[in-house]
N, C-alpha and C. Protein backbone atom coordinates (compact mmCIF):
# COMPACT_ATOMS: atom_id res chain seq x y z
N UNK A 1 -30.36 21.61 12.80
CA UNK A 1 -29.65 21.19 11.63
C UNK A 1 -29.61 19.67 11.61
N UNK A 2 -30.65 18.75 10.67
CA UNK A 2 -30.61 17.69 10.70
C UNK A 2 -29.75 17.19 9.47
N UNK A 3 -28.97 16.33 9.92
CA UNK A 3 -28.48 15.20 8.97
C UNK A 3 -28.82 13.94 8.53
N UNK A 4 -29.70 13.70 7.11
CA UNK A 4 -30.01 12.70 7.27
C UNK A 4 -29.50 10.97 7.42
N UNK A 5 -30.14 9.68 7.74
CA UNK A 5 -29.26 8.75 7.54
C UNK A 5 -28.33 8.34 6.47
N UNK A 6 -28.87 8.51 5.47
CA UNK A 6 -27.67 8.36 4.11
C UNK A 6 -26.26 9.50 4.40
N UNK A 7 -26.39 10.22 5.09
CA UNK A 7 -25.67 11.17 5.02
C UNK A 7 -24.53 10.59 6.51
N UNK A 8 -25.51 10.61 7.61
CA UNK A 8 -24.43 9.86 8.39
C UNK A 8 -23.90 8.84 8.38
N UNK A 9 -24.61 7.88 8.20
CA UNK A 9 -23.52 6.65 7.46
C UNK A 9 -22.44 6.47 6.32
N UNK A 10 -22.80 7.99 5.08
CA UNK A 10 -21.37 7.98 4.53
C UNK A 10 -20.28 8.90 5.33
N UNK A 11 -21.02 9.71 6.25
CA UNK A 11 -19.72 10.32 7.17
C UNK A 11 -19.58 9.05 8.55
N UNK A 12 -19.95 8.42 8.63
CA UNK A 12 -19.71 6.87 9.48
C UNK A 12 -18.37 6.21 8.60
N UNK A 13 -18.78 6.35 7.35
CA UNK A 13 -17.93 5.24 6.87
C UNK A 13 -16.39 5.93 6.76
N UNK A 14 -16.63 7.42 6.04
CA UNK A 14 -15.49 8.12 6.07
C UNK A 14 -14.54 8.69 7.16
N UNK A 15 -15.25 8.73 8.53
CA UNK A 15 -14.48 8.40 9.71
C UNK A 15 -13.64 7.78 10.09
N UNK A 16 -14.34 6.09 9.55
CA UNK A 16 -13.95 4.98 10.04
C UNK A 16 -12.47 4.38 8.98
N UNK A 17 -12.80 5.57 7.92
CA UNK A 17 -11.65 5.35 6.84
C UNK A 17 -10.70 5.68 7.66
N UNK A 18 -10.66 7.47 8.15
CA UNK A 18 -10.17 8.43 8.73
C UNK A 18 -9.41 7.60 10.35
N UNK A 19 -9.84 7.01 11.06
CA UNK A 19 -9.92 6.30 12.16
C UNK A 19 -8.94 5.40 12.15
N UNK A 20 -9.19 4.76 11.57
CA UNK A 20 -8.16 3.57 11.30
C UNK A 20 -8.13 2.49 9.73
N UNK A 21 -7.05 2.64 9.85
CA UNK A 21 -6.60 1.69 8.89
C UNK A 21 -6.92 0.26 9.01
N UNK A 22 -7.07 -0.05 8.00
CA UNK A 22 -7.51 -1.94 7.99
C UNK A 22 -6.02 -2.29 8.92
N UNK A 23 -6.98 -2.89 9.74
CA UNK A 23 -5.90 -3.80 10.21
C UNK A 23 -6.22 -5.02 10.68
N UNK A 24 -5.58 -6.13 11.14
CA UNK A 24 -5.68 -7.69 11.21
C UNK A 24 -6.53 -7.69 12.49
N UNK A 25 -7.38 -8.87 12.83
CA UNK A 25 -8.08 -9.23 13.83
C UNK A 25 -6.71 -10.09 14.95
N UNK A 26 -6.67 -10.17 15.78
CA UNK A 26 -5.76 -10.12 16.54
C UNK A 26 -5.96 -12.14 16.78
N UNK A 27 -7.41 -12.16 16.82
CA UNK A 27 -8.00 -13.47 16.75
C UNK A 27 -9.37 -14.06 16.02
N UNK A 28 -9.61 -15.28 16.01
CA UNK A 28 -10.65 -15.29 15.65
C UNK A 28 -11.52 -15.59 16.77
N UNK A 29 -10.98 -15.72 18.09
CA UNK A 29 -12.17 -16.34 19.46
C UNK A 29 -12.42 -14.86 19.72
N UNK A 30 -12.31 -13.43 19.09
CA UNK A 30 -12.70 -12.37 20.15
C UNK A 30 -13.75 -12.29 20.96
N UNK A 31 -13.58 -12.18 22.37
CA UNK A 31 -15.27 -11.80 22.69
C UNK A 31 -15.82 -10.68 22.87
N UNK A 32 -17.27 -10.67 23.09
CA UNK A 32 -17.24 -9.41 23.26
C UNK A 32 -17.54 -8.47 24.27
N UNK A 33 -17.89 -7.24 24.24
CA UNK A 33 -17.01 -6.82 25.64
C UNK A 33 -18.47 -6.74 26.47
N UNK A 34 -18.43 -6.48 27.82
CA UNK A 34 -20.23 -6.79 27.98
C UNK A 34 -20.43 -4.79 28.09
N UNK A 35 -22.01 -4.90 27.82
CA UNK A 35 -22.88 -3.82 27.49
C UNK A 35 -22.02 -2.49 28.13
N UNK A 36 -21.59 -2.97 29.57
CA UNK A 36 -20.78 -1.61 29.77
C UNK A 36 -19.86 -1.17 28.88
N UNK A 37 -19.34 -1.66 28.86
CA UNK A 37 -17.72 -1.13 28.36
C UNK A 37 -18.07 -0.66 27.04
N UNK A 38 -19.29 -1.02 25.80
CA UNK A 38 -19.90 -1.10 24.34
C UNK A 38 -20.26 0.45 24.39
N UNK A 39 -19.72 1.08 23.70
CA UNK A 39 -20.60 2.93 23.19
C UNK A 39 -21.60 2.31 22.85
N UNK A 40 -22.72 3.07 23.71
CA UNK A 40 -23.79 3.89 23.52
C UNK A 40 -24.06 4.51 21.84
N UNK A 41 -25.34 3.29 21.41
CA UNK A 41 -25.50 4.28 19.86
C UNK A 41 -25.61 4.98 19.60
N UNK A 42 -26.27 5.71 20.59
CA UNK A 42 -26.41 7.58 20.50
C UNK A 42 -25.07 8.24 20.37
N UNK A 43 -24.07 7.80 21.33
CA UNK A 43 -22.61 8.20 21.27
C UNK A 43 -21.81 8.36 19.27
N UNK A 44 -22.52 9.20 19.04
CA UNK A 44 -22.05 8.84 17.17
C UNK A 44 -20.70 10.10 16.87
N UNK A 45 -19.93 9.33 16.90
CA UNK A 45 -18.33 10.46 16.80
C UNK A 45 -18.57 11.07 15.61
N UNK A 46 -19.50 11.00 14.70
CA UNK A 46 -20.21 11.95 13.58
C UNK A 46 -20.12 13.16 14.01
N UNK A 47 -21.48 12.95 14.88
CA UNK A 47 -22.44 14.18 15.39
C UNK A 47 -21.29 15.07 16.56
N UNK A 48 -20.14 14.36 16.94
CA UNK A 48 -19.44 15.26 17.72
C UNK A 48 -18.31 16.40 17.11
N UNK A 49 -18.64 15.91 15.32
CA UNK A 49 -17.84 17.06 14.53
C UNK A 49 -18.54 17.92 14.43
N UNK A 50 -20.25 17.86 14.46
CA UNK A 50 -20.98 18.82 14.16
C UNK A 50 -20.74 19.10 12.80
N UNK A 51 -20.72 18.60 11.74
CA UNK A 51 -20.58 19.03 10.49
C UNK A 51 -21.91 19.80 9.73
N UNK A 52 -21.56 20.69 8.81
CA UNK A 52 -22.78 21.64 8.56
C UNK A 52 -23.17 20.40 7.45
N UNK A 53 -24.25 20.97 6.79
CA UNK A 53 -24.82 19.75 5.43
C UNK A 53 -23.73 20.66 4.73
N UNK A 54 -22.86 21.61 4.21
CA UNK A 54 -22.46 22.15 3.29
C UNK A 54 -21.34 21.17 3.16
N UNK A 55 -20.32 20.90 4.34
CA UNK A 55 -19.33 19.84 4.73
C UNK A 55 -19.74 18.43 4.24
N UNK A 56 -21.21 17.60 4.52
CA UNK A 56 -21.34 16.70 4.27
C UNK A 56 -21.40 16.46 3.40
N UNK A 57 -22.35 17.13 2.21
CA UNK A 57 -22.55 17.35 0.68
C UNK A 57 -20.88 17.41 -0.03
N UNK A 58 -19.89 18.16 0.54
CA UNK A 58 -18.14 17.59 0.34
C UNK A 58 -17.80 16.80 0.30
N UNK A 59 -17.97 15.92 1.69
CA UNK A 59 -17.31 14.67 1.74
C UNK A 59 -17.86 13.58 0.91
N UNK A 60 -18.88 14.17 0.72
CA UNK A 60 -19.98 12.69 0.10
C UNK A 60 -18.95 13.14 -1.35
N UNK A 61 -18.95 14.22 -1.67
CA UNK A 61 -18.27 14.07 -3.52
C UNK A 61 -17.42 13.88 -3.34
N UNK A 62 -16.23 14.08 -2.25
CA UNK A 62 -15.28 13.58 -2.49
C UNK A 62 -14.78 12.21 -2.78
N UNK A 63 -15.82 11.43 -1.71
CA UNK A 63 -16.08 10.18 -1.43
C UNK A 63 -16.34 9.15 -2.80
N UNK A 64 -17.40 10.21 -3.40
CA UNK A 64 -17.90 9.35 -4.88
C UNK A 64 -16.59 9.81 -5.74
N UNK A 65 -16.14 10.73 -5.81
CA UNK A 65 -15.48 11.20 -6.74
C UNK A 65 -14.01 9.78 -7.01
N UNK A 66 -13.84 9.36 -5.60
CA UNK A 66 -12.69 8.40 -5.37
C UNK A 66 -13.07 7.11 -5.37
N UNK A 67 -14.38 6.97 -5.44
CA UNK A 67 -14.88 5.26 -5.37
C UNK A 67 -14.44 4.43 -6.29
N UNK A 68 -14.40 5.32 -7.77
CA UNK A 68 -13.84 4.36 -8.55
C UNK A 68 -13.02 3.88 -8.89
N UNK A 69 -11.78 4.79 -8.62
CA UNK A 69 -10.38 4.75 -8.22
C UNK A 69 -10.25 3.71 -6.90
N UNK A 70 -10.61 4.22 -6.26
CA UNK A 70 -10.80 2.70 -4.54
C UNK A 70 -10.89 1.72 -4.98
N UNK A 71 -12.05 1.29 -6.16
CA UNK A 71 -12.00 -0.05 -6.05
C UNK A 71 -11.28 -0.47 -7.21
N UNK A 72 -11.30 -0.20 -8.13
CA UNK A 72 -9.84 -0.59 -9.11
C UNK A 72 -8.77 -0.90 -8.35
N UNK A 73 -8.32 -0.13 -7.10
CA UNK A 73 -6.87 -0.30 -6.26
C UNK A 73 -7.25 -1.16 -5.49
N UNK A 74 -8.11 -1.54 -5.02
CA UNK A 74 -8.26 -2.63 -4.23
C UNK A 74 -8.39 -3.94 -4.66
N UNK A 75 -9.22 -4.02 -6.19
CA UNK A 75 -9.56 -4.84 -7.06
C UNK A 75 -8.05 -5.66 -7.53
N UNK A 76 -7.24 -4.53 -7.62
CA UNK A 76 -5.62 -4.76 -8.18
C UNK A 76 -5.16 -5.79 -6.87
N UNK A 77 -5.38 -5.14 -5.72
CA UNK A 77 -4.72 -5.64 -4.11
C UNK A 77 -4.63 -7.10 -4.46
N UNK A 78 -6.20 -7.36 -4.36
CA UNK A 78 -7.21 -8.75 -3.80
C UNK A 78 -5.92 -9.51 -5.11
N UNK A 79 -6.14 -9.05 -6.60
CA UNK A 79 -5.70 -10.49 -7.35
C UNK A 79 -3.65 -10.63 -7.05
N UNK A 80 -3.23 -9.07 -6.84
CA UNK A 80 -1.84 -9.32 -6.50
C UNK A 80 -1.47 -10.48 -5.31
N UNK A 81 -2.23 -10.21 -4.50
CA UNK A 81 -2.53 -11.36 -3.12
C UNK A 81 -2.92 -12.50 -3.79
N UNK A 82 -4.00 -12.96 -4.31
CA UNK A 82 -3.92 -13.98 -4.97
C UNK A 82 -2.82 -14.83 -5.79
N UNK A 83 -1.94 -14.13 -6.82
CA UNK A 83 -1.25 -14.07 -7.43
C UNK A 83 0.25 -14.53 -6.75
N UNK A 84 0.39 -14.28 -5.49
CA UNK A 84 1.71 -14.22 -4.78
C UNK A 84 0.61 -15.66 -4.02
N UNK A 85 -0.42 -15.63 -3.69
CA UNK A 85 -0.37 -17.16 -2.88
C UNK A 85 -0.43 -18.09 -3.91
N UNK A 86 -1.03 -17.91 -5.31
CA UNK A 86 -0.76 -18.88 -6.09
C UNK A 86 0.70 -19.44 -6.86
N UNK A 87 1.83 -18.27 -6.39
CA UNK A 87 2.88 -18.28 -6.67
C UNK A 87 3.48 -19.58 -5.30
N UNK A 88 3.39 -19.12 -4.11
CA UNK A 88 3.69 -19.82 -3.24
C UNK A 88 3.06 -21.35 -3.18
N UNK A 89 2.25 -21.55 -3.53
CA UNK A 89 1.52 -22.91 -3.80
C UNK A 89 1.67 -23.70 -4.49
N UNK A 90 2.78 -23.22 -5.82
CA UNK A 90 3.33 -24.36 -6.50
C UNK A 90 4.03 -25.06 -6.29
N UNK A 91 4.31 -26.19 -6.98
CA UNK A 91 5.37 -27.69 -6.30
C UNK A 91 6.11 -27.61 -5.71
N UNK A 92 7.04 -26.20 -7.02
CA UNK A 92 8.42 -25.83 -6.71
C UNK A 92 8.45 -24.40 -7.02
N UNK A 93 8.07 -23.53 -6.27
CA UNK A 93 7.98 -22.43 -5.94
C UNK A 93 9.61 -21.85 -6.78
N UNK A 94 9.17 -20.94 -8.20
CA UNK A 94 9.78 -20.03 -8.11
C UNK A 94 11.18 -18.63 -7.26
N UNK A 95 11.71 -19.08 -7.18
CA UNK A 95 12.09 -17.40 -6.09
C UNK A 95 11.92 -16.36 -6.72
N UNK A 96 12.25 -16.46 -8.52
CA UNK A 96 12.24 -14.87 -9.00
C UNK A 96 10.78 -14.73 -8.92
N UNK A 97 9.92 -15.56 -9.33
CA UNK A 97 8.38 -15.22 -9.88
C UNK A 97 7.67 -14.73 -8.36
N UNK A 98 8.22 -15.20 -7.16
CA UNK A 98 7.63 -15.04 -5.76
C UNK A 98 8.26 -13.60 -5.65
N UNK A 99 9.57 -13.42 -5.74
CA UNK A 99 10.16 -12.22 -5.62
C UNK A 99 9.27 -10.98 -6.40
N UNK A 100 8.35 -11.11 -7.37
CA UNK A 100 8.49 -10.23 -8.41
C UNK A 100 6.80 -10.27 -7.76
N UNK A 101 6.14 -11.42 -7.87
CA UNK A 101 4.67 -11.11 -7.04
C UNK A 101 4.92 -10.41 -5.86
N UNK A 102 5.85 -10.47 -4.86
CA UNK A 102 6.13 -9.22 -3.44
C UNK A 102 6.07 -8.06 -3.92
N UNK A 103 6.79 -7.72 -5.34
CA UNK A 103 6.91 -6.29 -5.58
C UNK A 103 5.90 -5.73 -6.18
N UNK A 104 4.79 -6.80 -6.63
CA UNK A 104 3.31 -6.26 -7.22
C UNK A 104 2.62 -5.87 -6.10
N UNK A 105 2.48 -7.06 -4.78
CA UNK A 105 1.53 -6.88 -3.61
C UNK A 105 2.30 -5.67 -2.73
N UNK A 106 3.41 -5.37 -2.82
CA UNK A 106 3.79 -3.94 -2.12
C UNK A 106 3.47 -2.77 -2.50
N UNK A 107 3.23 -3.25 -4.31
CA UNK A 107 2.78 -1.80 -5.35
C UNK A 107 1.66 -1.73 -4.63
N UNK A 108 0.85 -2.62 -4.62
CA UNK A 108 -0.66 -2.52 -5.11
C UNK A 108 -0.92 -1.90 -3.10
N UNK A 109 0.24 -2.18 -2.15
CA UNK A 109 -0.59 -2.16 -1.18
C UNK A 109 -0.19 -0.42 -1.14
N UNK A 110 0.82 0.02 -1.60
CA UNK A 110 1.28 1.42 -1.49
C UNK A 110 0.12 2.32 -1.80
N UNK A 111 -0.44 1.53 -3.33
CA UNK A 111 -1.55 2.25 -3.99
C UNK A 111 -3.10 2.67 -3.46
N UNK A 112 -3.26 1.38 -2.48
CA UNK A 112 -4.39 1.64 -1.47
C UNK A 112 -3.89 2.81 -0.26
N UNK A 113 -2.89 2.35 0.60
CA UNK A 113 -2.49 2.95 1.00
C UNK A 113 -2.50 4.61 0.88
N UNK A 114 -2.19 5.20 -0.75
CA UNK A 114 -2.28 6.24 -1.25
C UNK A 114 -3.72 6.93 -0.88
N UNK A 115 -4.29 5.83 -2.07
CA UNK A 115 -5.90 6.74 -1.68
C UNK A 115 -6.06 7.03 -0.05
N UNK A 116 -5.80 5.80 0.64
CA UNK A 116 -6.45 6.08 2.36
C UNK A 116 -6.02 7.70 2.33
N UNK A 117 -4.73 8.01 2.17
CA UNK A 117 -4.58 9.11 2.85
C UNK A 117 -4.75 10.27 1.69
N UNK A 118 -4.96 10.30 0.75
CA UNK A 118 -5.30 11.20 -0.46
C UNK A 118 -6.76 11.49 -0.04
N UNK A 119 -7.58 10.45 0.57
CA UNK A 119 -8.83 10.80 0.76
C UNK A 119 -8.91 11.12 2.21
N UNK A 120 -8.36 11.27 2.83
CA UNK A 120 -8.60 11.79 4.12
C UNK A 120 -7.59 13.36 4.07
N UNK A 121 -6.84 13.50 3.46
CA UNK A 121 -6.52 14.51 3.24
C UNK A 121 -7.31 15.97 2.84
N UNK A 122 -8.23 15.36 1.86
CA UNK A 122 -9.39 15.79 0.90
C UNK A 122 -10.45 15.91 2.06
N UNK A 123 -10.55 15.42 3.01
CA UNK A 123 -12.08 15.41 3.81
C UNK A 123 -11.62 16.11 4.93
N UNK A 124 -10.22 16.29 5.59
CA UNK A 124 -9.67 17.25 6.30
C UNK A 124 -9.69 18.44 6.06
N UNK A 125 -9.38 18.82 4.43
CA UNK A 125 -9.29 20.37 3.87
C UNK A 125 -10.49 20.75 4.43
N UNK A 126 -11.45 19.93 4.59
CA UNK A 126 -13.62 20.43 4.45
C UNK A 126 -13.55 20.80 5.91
N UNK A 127 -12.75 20.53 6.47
CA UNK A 127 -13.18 20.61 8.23
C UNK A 127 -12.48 22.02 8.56
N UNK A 128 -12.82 22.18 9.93
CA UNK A 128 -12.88 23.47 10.97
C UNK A 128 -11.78 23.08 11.94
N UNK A 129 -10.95 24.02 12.41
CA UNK A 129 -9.72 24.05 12.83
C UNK A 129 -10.19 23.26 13.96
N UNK A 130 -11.37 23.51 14.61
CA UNK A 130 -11.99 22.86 16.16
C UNK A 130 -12.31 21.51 15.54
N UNK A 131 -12.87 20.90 13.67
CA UNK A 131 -13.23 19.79 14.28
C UNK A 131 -12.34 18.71 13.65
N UNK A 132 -11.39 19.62 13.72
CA UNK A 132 -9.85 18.67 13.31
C UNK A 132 -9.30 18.31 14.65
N UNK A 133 -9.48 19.23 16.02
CA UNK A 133 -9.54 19.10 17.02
C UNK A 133 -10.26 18.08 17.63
N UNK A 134 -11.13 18.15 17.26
CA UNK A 134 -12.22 17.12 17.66
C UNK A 134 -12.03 15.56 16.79
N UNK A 135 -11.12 15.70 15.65
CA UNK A 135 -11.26 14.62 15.09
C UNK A 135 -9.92 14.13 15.71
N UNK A 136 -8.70 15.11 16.06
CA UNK A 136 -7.17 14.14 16.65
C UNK A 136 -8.09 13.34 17.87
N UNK A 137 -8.96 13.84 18.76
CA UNK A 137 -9.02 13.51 19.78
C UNK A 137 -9.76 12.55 19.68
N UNK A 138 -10.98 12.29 18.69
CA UNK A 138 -11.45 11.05 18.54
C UNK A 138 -10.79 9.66 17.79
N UNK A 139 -9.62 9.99 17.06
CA UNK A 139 -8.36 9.17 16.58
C UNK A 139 -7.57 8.82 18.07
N UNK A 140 -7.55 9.66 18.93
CA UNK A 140 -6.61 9.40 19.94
C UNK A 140 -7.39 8.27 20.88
N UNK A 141 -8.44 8.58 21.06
CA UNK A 141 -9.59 7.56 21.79
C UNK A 141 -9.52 6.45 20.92
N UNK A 142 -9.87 6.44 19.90
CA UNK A 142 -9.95 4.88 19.22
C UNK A 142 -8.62 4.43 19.40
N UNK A 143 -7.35 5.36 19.10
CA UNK A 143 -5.99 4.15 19.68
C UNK A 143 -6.14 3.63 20.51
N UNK A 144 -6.54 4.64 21.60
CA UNK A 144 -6.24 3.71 23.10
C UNK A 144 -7.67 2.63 23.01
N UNK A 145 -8.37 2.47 22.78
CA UNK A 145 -9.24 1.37 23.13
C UNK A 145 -8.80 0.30 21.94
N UNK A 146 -7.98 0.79 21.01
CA UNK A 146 -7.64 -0.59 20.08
C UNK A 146 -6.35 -1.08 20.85
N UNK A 147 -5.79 0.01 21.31
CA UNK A 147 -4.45 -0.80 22.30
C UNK A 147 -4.88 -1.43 23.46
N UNK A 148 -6.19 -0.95 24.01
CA UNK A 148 -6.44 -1.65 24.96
C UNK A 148 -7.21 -3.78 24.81
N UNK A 149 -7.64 -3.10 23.78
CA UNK A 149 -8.22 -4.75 23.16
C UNK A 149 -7.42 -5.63 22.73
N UNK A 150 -5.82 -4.95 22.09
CA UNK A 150 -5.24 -5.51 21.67
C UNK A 150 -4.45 -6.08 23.37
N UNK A 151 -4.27 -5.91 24.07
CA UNK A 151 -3.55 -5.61 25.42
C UNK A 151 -4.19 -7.05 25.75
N UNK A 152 -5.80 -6.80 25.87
CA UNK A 152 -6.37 -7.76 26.64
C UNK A 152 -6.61 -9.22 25.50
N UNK A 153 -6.61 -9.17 24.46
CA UNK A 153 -6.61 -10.41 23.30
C UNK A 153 -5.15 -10.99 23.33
N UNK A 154 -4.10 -10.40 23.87
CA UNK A 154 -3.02 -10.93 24.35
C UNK A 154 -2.41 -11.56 25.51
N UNK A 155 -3.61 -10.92 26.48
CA UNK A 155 -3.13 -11.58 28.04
C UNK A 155 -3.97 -12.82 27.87
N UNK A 156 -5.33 -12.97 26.88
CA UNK A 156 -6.43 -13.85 26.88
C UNK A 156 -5.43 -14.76 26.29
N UNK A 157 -4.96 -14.35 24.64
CA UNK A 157 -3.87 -15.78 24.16
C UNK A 157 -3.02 -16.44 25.17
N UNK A 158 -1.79 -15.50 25.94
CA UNK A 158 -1.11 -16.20 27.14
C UNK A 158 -1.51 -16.56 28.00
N UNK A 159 -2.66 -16.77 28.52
CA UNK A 159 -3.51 -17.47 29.60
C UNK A 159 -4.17 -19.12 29.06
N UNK A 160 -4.24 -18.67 27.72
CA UNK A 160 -5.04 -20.00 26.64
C UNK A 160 -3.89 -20.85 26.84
N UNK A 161 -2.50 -20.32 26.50
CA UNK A 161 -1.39 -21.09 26.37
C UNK A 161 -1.24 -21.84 27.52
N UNK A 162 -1.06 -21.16 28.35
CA UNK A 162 -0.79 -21.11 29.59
C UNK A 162 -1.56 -22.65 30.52
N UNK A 163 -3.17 -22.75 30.23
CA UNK A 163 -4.15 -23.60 30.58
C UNK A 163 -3.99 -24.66 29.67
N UNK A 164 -3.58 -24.99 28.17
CA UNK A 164 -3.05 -25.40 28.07
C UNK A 164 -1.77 -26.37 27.90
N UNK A 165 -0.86 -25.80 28.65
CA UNK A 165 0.25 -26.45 29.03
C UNK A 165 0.10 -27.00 30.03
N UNK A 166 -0.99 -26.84 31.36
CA UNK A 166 -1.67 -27.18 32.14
C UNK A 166 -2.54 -28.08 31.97
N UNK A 167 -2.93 -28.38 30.78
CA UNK A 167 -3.80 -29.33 30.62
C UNK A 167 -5.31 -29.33 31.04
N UNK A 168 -5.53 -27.71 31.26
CA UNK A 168 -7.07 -27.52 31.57
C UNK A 168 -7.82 -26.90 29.90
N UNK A 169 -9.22 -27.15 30.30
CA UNK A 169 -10.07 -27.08 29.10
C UNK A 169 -9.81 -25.53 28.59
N UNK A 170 -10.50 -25.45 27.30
CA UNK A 170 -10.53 -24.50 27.03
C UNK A 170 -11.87 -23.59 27.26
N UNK A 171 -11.78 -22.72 28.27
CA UNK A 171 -13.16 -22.15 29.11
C UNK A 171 -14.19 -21.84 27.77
N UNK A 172 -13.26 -21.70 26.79
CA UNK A 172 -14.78 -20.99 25.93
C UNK A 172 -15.73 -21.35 24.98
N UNK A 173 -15.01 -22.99 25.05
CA UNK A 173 -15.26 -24.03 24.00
C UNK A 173 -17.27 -24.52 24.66
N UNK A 174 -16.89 -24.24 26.13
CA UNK A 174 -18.37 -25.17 26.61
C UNK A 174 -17.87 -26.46 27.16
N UNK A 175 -17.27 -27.46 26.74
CA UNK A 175 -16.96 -28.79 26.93
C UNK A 175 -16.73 -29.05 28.27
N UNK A 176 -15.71 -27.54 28.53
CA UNK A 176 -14.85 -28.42 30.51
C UNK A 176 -16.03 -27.56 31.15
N UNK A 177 -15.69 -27.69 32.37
CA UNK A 177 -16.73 -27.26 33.27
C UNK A 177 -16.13 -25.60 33.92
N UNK A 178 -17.22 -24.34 34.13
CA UNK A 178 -17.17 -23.45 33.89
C UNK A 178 -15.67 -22.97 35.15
N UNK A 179 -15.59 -23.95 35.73
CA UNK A 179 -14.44 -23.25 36.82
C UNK A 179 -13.40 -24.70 37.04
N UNK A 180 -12.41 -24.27 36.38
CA UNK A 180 -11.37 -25.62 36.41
C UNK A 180 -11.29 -26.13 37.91
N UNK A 181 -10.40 -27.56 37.66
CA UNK A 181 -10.34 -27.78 39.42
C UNK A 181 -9.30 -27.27 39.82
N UNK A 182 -9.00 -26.83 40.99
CA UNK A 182 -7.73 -26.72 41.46
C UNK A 182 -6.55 -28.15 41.78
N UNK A 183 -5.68 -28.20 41.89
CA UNK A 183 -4.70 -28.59 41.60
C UNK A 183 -4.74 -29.19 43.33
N UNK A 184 -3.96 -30.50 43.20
CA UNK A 184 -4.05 -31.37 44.72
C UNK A 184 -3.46 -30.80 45.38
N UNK A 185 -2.29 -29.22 45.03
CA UNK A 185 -1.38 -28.22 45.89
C UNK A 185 -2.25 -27.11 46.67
N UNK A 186 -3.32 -26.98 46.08
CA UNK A 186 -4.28 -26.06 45.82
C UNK A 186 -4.97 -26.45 47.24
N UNK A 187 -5.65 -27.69 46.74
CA UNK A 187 -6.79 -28.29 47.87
C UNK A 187 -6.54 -28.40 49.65
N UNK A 188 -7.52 -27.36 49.77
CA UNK A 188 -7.39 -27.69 51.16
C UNK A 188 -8.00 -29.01 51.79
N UNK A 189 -7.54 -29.52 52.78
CA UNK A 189 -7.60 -31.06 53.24
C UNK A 189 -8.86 -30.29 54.39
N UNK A 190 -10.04 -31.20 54.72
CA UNK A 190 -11.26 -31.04 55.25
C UNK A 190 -10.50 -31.67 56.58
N UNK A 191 -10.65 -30.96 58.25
CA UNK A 191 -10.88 -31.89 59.17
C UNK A 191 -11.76 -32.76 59.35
């Protein structure tokens, strides 16, 4: 039972709907992780639902059926956001007009919000009691490795701080040299 590429990449994308929610980059220095720790492309959390083509041919309409609706609500998001920073950017900033742009960018984020889960709702009905099973458990794996990145992009910030207040380079810039010096407390004295 082959699935073709158009087909796994819109169940790629609808996963990744399914998976997680947009959420913020924690930084902009992320690095990245080396080859070990990186899934394996073959590793495709697709192919571990096993979905029949009858399932995929579903999700795909469901998918189109909501695109246009998606991007109207998102289309709405982007200018409410706009709208509330162009509110905040004036001389003399409003409070009611700032107040009243919050209650557009909360509409508009509720409204995305909606679809996320209106459409994953819709692509759940299509699935098999096992690969709803298979899908908590691949939601449960992506938490923990987003808690884990998030874990380690936090010990990396308090260490930045940290070398900083110290007054050593910043290792990732290139500039200081790849292993700071130790400290004259540090140094052992040569006989």
């Amino acid at each position: 039972m082959s699935i073709s590429k158009k087909t796994m990449l819109t169940l790629l994308a609808a996963t990744a709907v399914l998976v997680a929610a947009p959420s913020h980059s924690l930084g902009a220095h992320q690095q990245q992780q080396p080859d070990s720790q990186q899934r394996p492309s073959d590793d495709d959390p697709i192919r571990e639902l096993n979905l029949s083509p009858e399932q995929g041919e579903r999700i795909r309409a469901i998918r189109k059926q909501l695109h246009e609706e998606r991007a109207a609500v998102n289309q709405r998001l982007r200018e409410t956001n706009q709208a509330l920073e162009e509110a905040l950017d004036a001389d003399n900033p409003d409070e009611s007009v700032v107040e009243q742009r919050l209650r557009d960018v909360a509409a508009a984020q509720a409204a995305a919000m909606r679809m996320r889960v209106l459409s994953e709702v819709r692509i759940r009905r299509v699935l098999t009691p096992e690969q709803l099973t298979t899908l908590r458990t691949l939601r449960q794996n992506a938490r923990s490795i987003r808690r884990e990145r998030q874990r380690e992009n936090l010990e990396m910030r308090r260490q930045e701080r940290v070398d900083r207040q110290r007054g050593l380079p910043n290792q990732r810039n290139g500039l200081g040299p790849p292993f700071p010096r130790r400290s004259d407390r540090q140094r052992t004295t040569r006989p």
